[in-house]
C-alpha atoms as a PDB file:
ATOM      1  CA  UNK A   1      14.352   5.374   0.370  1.00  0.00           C
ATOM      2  CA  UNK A   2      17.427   4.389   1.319  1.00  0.00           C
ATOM      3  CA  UNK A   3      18.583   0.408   1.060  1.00  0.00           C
ATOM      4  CA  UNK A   4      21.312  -1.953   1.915  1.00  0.00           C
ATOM      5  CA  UNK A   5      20.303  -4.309  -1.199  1.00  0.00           C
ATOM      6  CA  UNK A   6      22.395  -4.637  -4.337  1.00  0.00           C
ATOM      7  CA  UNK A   7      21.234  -4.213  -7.297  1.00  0.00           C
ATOM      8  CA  UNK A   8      21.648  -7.940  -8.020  1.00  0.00           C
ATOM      9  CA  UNK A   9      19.753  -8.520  -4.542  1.00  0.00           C
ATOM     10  CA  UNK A  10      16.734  -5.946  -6.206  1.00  0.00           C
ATOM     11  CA  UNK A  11      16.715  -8.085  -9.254  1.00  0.00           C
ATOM     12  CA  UNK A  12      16.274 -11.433  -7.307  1.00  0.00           C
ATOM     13  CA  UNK A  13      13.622  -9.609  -5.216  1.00  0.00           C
ATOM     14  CA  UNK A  14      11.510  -8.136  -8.716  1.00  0.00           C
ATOM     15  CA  UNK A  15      11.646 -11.508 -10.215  1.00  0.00           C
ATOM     16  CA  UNK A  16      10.464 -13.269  -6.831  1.00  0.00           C
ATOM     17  CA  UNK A  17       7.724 -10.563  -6.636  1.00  0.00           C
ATOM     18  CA  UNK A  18       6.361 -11.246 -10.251  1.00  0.00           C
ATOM     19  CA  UNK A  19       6.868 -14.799  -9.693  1.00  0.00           C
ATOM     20  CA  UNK A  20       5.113 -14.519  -6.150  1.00  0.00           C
ATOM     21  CA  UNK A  21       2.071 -12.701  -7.522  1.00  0.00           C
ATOM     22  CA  UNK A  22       1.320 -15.020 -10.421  1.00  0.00           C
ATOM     23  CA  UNK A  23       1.694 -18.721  -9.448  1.00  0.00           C
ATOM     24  CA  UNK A  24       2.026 -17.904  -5.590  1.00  0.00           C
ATOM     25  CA  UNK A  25       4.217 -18.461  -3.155  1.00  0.00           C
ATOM     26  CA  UNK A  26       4.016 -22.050  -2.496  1.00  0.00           C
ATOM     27  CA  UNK A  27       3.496 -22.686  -6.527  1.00  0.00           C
ATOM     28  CA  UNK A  28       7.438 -20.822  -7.213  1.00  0.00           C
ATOM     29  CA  UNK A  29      10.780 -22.487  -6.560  1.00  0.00           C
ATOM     30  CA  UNK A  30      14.289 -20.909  -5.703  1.00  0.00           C
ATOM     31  CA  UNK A  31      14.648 -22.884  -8.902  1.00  0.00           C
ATOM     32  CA  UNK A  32      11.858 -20.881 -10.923  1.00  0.00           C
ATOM     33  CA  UNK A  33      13.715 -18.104  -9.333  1.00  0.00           C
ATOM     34  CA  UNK A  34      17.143 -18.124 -10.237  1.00  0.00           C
ATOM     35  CA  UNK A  35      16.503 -19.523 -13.422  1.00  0.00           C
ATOM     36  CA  UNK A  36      14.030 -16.337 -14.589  1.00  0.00           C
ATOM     37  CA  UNK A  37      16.959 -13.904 -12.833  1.00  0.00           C
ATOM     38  CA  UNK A  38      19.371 -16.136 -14.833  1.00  0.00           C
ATOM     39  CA  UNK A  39      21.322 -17.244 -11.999  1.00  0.00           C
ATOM     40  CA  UNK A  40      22.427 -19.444 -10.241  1.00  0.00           C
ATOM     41  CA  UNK A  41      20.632 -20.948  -6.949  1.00  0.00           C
ATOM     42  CA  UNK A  42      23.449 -21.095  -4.726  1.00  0.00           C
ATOM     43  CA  UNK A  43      23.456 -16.950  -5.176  1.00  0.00           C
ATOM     44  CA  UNK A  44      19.765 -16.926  -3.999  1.00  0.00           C
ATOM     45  CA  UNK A  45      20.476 -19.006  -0.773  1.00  0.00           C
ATOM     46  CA  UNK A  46      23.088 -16.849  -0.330  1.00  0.00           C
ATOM     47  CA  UNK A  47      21.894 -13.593  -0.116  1.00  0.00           C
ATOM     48  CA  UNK A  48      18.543 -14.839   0.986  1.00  0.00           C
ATOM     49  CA  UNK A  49      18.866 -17.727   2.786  1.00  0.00           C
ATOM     50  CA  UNK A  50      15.584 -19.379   1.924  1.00  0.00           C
ATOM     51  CA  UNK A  51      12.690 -18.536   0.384  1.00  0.00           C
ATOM     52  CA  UNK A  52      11.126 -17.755   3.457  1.00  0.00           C
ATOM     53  CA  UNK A  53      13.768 -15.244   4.225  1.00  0.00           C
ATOM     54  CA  UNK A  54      13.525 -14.275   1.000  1.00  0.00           C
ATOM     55  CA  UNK A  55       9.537 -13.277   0.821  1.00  0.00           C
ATOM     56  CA  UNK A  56      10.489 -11.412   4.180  1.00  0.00           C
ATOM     57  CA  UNK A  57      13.057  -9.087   2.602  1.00  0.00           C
ATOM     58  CA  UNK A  58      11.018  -8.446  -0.587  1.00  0.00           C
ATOM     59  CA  UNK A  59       7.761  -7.282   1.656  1.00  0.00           C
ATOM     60  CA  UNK A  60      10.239  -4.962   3.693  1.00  0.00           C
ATOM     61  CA  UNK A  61      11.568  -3.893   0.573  1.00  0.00           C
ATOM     62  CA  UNK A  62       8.629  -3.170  -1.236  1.00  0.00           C
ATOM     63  CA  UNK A  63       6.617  -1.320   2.110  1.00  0.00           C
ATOM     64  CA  UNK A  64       9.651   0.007   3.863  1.00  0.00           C
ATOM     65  CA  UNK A  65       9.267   3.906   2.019  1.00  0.00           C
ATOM     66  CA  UNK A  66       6.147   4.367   3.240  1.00  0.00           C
ATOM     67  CA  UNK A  67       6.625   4.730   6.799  1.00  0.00           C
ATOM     68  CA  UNK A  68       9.418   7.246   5.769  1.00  0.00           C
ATOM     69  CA  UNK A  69       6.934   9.480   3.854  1.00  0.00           C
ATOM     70  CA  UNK A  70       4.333   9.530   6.294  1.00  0.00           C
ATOM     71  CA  UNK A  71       6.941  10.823   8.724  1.00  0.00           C
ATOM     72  CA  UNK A  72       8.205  13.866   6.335  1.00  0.00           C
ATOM     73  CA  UNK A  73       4.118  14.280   5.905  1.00  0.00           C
ATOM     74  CA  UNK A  74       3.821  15.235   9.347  1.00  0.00           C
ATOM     75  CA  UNK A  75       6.354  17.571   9.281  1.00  0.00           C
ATOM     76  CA  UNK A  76       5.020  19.674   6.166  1.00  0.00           C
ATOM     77  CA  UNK A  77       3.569  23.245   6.874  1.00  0.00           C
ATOM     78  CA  UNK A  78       0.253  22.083   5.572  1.00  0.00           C
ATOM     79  CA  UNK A  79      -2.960  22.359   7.404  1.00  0.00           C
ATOM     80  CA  UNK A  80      -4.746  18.935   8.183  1.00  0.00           C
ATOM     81  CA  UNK A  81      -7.436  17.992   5.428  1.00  0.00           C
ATOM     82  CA  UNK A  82      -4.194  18.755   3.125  1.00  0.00           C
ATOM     83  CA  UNK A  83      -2.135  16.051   5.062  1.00  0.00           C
ATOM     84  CA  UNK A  84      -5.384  13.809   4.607  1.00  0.00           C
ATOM     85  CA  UNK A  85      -5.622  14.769   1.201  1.00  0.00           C
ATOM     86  CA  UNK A  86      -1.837  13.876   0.453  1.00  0.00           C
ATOM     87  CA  UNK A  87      -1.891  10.534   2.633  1.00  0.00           C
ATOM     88  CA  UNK A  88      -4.273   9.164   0.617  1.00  0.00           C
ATOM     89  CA  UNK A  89      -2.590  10.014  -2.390  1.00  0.00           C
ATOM     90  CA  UNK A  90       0.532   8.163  -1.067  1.00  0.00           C
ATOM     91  CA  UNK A  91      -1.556   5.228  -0.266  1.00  0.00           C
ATOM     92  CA  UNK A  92      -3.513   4.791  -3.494  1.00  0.00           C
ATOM     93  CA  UNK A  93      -0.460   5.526  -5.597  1.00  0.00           C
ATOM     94  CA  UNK A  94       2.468   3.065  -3.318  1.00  0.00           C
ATOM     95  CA  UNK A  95      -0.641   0.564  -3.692  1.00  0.00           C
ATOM     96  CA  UNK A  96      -1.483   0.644  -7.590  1.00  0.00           C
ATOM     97  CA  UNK A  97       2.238   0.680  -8.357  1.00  0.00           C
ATOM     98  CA  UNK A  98       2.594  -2.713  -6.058  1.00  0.00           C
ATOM     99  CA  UNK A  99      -0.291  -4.648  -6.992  1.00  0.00           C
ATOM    100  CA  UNK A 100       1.833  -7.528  -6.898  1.00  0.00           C
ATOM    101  CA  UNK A 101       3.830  -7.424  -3.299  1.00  0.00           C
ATOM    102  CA  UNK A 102       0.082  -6.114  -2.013  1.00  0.00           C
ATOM    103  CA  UNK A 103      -1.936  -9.444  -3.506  1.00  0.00           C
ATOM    104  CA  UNK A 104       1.476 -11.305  -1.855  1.00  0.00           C
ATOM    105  CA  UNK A 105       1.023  -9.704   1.489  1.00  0.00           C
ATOM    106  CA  UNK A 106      -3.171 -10.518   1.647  1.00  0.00           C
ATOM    107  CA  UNK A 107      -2.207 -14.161   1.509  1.00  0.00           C
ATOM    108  CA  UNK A 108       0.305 -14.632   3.706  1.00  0.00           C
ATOM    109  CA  UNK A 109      -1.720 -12.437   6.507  1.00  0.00           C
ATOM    110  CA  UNK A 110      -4.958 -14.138   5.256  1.00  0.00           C
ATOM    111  CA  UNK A 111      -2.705 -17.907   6.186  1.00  0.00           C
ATOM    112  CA  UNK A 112      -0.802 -16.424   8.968  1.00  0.00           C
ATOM    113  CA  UNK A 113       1.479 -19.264   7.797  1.00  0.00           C
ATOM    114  CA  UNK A 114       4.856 -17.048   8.455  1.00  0.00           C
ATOM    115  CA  UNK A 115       4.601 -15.434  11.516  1.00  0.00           C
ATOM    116  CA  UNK A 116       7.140 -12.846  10.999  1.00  0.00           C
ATOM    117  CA  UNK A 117       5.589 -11.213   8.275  1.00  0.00           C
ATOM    118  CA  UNK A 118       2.356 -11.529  10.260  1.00  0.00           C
ATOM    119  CA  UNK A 119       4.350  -9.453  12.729  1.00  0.00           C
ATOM    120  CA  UNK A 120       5.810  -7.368  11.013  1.00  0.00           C
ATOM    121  CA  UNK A 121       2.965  -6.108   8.848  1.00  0.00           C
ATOM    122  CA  UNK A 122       1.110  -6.003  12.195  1.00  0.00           C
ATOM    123  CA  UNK A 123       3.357  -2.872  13.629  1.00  0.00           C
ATOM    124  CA  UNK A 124       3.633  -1.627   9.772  1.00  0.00           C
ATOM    125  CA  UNK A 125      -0.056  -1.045  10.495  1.00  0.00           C
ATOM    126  CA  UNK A 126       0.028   0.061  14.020  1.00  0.00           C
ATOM    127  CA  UNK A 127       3.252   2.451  13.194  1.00  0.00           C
ATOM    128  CA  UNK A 128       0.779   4.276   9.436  1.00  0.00           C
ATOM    129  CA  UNK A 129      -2.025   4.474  12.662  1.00  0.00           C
ATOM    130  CA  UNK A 130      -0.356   6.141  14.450  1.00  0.00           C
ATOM    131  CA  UNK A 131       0.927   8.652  11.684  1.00  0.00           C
ATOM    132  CA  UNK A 132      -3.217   9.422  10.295  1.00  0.00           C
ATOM    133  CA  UNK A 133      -3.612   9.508  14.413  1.00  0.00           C
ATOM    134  CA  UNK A 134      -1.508  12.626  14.753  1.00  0.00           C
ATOM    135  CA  UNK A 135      -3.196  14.345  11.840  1.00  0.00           C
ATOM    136  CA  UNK A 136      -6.766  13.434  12.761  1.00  0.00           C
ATOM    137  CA  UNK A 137      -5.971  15.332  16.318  1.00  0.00           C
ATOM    138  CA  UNK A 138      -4.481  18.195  15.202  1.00  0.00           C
ATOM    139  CA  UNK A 139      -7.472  18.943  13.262  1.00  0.00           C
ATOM    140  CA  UNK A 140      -9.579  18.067  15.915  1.00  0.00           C
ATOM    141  CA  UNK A 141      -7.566  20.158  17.960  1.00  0.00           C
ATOM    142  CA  UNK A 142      -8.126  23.101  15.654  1.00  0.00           C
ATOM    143  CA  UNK A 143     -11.752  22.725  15.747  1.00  0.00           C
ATOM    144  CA  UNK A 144     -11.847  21.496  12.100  1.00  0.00           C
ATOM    145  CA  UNK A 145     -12.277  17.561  12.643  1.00  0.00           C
ATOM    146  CA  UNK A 146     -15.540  16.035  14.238  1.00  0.00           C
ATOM    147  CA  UNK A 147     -14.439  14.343  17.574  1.00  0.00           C
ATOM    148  CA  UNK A 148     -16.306  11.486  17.305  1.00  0.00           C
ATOM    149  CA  UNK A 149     -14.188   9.897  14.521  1.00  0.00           C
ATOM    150  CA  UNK A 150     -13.316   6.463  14.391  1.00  0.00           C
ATOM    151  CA  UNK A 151      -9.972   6.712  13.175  1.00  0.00           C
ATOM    152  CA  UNK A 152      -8.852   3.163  12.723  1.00  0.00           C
ATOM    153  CA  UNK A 153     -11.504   2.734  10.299  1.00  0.00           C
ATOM    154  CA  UNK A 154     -10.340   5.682   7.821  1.00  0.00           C
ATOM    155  CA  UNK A 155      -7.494   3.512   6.741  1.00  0.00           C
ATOM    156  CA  UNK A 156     -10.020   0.659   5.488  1.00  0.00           C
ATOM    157  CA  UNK A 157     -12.051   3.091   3.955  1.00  0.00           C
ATOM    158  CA  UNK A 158      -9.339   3.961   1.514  1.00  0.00           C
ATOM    159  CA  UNK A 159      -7.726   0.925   0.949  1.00  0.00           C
ATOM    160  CA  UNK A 160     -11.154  -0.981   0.626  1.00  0.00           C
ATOM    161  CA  UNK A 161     -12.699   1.869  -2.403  1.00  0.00           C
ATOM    162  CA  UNK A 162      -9.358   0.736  -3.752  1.00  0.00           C
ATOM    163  CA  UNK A 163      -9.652  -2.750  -4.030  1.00  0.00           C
ATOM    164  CA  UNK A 164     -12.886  -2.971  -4.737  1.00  0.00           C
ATOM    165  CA  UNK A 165     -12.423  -0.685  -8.111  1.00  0.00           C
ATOM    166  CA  UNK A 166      -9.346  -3.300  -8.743  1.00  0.00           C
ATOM    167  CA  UNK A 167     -10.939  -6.297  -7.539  1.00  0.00           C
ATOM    168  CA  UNK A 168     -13.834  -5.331 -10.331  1.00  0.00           C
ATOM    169  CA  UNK A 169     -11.273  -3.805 -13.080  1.00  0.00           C
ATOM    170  CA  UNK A 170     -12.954  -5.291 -16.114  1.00  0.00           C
ATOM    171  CA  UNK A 171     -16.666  -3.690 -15.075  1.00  0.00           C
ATOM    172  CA  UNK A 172     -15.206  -0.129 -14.180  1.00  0.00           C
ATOM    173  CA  UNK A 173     -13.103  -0.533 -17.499  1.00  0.00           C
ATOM    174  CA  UNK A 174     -16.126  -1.023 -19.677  1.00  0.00           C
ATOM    175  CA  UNK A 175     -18.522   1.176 -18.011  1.00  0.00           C
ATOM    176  CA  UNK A 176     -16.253   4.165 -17.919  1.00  0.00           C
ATOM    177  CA  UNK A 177     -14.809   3.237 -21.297  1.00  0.00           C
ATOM    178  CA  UNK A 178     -10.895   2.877 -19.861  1.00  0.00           C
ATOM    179  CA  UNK A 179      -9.768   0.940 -22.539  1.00  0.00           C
ATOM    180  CA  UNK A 180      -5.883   1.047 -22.019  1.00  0.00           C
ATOM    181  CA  UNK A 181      -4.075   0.064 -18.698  1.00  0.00           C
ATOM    182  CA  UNK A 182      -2.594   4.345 -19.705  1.00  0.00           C
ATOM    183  CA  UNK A 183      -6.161   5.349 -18.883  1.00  0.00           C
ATOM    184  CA  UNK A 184      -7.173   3.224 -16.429  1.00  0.00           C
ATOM    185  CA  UNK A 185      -3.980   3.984 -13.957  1.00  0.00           C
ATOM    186  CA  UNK A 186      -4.800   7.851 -14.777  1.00  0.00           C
ATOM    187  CA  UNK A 187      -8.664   7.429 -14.035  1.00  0.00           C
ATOM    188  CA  UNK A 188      -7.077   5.994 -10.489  1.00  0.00           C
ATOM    189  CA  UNK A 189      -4.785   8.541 -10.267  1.00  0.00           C
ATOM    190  CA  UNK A 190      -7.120  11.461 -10.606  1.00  0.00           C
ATOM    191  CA  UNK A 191     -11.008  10.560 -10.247  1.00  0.00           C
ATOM    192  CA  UNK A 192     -10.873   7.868  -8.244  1.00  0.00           C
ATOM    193  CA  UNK A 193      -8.087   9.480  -5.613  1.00  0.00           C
ATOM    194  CA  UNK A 194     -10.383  12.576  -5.535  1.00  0.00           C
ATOM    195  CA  UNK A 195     -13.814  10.615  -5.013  1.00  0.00           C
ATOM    196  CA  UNK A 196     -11.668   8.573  -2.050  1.00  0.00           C
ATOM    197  CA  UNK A 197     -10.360  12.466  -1.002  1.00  0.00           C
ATOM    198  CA  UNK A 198     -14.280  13.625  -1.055  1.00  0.00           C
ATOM    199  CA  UNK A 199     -15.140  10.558   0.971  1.00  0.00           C
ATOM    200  CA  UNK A 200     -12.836  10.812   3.688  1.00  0.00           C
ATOM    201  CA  UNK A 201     -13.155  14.429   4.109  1.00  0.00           C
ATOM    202  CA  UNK A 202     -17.364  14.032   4.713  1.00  0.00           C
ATOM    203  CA  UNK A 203     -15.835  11.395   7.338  1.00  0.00           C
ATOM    204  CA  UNK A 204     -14.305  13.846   8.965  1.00  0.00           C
ATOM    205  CA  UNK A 205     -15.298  17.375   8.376  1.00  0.00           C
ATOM    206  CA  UNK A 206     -18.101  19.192  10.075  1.00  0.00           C
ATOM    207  CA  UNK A 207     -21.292  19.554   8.417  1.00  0.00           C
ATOM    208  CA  UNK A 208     -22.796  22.862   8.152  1.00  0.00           C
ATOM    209  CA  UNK A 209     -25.890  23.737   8.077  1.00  0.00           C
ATOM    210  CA  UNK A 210     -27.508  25.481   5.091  1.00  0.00           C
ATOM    211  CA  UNK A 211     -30.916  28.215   5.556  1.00  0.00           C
ATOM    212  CA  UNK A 212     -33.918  26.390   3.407  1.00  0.00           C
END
């Protein structure tokens, strides 16, 4: 992914994004900031602007590379459940690896209390739509895909197994005996993307019938 951010600007941005995820937005200061980057305020306001500027570039910086790997997706010589397949492994892994910007984002959609980030992850939705939307028909146009699928519920499908299996991390820790974060990001990474994969594909793959 390409940026226009220095890596001074990145460091601001990682601290404001740990800082962000643990005591909120409205619980952190440019202050907290700058003094857990170990520097000085005026830099923040100046490459920022404010903190609500600031919150604005981290979220575009943080979601930005998706949009641009769902288009190189589409291009692939792959046939459709393998674009599905591969989608969701994009989601599930950009997701795990950015708990934090993700819990960020929930709130400040959840408040609506800055409407440009409402907006803009509004057509960051619309625009990763779109994107499944062009895979979904071209296996329905190949006769592989049921026609009757409601494709802007696929994307909470994934997402929501997700969060759920986060959302209840110390259950599906004990239970499946993941006792280091090492095998709990690997049990995401391989059995829970697959049972997600398996899921999705039921959704959208026609059934055929077996002889008793």
């Amino acid at each position: 992914m390409k940026t226009d951010l220095n890596d001074k600007q990145i460091q601001i941005l990682e601290v404001a994004e740990t800082l962000f995820a643990e005591k909120g937005f409205d619980g952190t200061s440019i202050r907290d900031i700058s003094k857990v980057a170990k520097i000085n305020i005026a830099m923040v306001s100046y490459y920022f602007g404010s903190k609500d500027l600031l919150l604005e570039s981290l979220i575009k910086h943080k979601t930005g590379g998706l949009k641009e790997q769902l288009a190189n997706l589409l291009e692939e010589n792959l046939e459709p459940i393998e674009k599905i397949n591969k989608l969701i492994e994009l989601y599930i892994n950009r997701i795990n690896c950015n708990r934090g910007i993700y819990r960020i984002m929930h709130f400040e959609i959840t408040t609506k209390k800055n409407e440009n980030i409402h907006h803009y992850f509004t057509e960051l939705k619309k625009s990763n739509l779109k994107s499944l939307e062009i895979i979904i028909k071209e296996g329905q146009a190949k006769g592989i895909f049921r026609k009757d699928i409601n494709i802007p519920l696929i994307t909470p499908t994934i997402i929501g197994t997700f969060f759920h299996f986060q959302m209840n991390k110390d259950f599906y820790e004990e239970i499946l005996g993941l006792k280091t974060d090492t095998l709990y990001n690997n049990y995401i990474k391989t059995d829970l993307t697959k049972h997600i994969q398996q899921t999705i594909k039921a959704l959208l793959i026609y059934e055929i019938a077996t002889k008793d």
